[in-house]
C-alpha atoms as a PDB file:
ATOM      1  CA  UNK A   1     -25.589  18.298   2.273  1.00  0.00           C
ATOM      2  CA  UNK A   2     -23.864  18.080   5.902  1.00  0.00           C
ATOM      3  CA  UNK A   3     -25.782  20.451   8.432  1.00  0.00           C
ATOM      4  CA  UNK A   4     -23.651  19.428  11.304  1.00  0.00           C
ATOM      5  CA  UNK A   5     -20.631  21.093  11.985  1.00  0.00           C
ATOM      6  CA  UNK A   6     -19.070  18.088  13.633  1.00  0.00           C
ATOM      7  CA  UNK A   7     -19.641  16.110   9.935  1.00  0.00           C
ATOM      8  CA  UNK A   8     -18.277  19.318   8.318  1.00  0.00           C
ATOM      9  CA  UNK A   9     -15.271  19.093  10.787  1.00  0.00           C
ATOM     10  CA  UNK A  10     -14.732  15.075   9.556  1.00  0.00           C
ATOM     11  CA  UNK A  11     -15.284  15.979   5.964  1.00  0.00           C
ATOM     12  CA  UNK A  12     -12.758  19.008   6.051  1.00  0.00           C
ATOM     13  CA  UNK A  13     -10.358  17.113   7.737  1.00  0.00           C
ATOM     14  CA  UNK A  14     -10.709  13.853   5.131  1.00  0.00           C
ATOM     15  CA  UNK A  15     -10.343  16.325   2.282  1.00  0.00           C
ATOM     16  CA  UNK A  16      -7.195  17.768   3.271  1.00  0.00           C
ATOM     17  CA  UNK A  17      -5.727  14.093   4.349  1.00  0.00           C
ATOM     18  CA  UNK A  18      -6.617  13.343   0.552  1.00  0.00           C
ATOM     19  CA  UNK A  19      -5.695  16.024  -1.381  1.00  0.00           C
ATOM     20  CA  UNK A  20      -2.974  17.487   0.435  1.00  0.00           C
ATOM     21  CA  UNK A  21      -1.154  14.662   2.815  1.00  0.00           C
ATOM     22  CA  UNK A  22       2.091  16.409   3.424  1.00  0.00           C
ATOM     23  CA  UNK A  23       0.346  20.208   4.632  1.00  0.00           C
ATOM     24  CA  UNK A  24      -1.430  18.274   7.790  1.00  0.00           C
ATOM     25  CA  UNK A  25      -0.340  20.419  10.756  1.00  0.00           C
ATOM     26  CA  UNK A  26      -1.293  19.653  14.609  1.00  0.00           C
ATOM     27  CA  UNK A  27      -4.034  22.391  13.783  1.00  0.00           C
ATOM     28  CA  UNK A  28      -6.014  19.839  11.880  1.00  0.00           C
ATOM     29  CA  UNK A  29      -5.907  17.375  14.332  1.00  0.00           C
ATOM     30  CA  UNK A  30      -7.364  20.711  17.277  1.00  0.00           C
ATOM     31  CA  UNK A  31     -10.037  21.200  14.278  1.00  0.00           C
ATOM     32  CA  UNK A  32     -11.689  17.762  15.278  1.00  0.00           C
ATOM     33  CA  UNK A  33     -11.053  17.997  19.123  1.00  0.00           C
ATOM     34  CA  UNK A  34     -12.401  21.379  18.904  1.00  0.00           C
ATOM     35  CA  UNK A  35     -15.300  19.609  17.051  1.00  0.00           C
ATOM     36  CA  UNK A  36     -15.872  17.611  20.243  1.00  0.00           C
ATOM     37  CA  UNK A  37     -13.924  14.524  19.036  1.00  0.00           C
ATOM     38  CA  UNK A  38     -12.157  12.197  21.274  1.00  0.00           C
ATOM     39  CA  UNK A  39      -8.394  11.510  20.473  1.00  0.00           C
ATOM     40  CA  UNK A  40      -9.579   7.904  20.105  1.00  0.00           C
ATOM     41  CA  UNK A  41     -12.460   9.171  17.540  1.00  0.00           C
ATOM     42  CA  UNK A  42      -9.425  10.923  15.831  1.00  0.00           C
ATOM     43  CA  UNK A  43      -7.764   7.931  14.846  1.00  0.00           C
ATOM     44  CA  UNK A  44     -10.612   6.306  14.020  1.00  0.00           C
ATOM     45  CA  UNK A  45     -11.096   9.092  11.324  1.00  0.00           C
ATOM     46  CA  UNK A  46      -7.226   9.036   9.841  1.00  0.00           C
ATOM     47  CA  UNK A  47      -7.587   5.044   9.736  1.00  0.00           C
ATOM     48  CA  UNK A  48     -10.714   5.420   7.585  1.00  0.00           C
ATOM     49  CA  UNK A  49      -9.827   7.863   5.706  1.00  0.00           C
ATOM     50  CA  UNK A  50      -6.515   6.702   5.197  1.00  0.00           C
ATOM     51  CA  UNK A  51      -8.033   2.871   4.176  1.00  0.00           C
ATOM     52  CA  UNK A  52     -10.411   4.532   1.633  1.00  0.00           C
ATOM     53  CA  UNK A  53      -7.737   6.380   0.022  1.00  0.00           C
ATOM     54  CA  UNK A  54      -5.772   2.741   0.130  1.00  0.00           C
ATOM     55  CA  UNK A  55      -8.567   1.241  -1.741  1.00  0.00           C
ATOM     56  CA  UNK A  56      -9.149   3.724  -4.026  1.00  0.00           C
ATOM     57  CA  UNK A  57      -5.360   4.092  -4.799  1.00  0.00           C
ATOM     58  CA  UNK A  58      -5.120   0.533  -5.479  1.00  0.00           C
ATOM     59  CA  UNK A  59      -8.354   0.118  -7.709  1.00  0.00           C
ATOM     60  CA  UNK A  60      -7.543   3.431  -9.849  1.00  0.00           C
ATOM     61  CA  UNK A  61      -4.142   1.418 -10.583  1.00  0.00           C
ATOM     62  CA  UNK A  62      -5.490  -2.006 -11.389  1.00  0.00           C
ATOM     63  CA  UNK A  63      -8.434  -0.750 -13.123  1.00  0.00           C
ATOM     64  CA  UNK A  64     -11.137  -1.895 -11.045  1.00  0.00           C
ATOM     65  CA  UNK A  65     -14.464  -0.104 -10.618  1.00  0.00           C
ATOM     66  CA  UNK A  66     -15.463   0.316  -6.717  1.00  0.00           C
ATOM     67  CA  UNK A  67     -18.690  -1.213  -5.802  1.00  0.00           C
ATOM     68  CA  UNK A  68     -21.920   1.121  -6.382  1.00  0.00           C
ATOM     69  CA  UNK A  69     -21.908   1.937  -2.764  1.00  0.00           C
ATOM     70  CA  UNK A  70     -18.888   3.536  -2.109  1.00  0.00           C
ATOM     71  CA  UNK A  71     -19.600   6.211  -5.057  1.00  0.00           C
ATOM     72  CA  UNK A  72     -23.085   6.595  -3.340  1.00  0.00           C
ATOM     73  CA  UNK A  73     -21.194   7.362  -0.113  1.00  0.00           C
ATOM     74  CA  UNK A  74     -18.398   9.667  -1.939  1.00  0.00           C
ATOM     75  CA  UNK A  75     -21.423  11.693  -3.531  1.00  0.00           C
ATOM     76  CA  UNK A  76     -23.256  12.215  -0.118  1.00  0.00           C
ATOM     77  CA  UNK A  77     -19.766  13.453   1.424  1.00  0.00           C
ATOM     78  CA  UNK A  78     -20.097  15.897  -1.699  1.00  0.00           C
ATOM     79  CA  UNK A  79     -16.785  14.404  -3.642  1.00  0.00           C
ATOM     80  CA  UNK A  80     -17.570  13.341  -7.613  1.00  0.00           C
ATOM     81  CA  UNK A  81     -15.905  10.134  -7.737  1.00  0.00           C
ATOM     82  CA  UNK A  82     -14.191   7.472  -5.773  1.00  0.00           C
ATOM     83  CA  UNK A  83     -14.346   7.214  -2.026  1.00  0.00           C
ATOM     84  CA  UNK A  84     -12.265   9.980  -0.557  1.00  0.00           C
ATOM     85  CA  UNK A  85     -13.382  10.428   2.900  1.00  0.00           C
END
């Protein structure tokens, strides 16, 4: 799976901005800085996350199955289905 702790610090982060929008703190935010990430790197990871939550969101509700390679990326990031992170 994901050996480095700054991936572990994205993935983390994406979950929570997923699963639990409304319970990000500033603290999550200091988890990626602590994680060496730039504030400009940090909104480069909410935008992507929050864009493949957008298209997931929107394909769940019009019934459309995502293109194989977004699965193969949501299995690498260790989710089961759609693209979370």
């Amino acid at each position: 799976m994901l050996s480095d702790p700054s991936d572990r610090a994205i993935v983390r982060f994406g979950e929570k901005m997923t699963l639990t929008p409304a319970q990000m703190t500033d603290a999550d935010v200091q988890s990626l800085r602590d994680a060496w990430f730039s504030d400009e790197n940090v909104l480069e990871i909410v935008a992507i996350t929050a864009l493949f939550n957008y298209v997931a969101r929107v394909a769940d509700a019009l019934g459309i199955e995502l293109e194989e390679h977004y699965s193969d990326w949501s299995q690498f990031l260790g989710f089961e289905r759609g693209p979370t992170v």
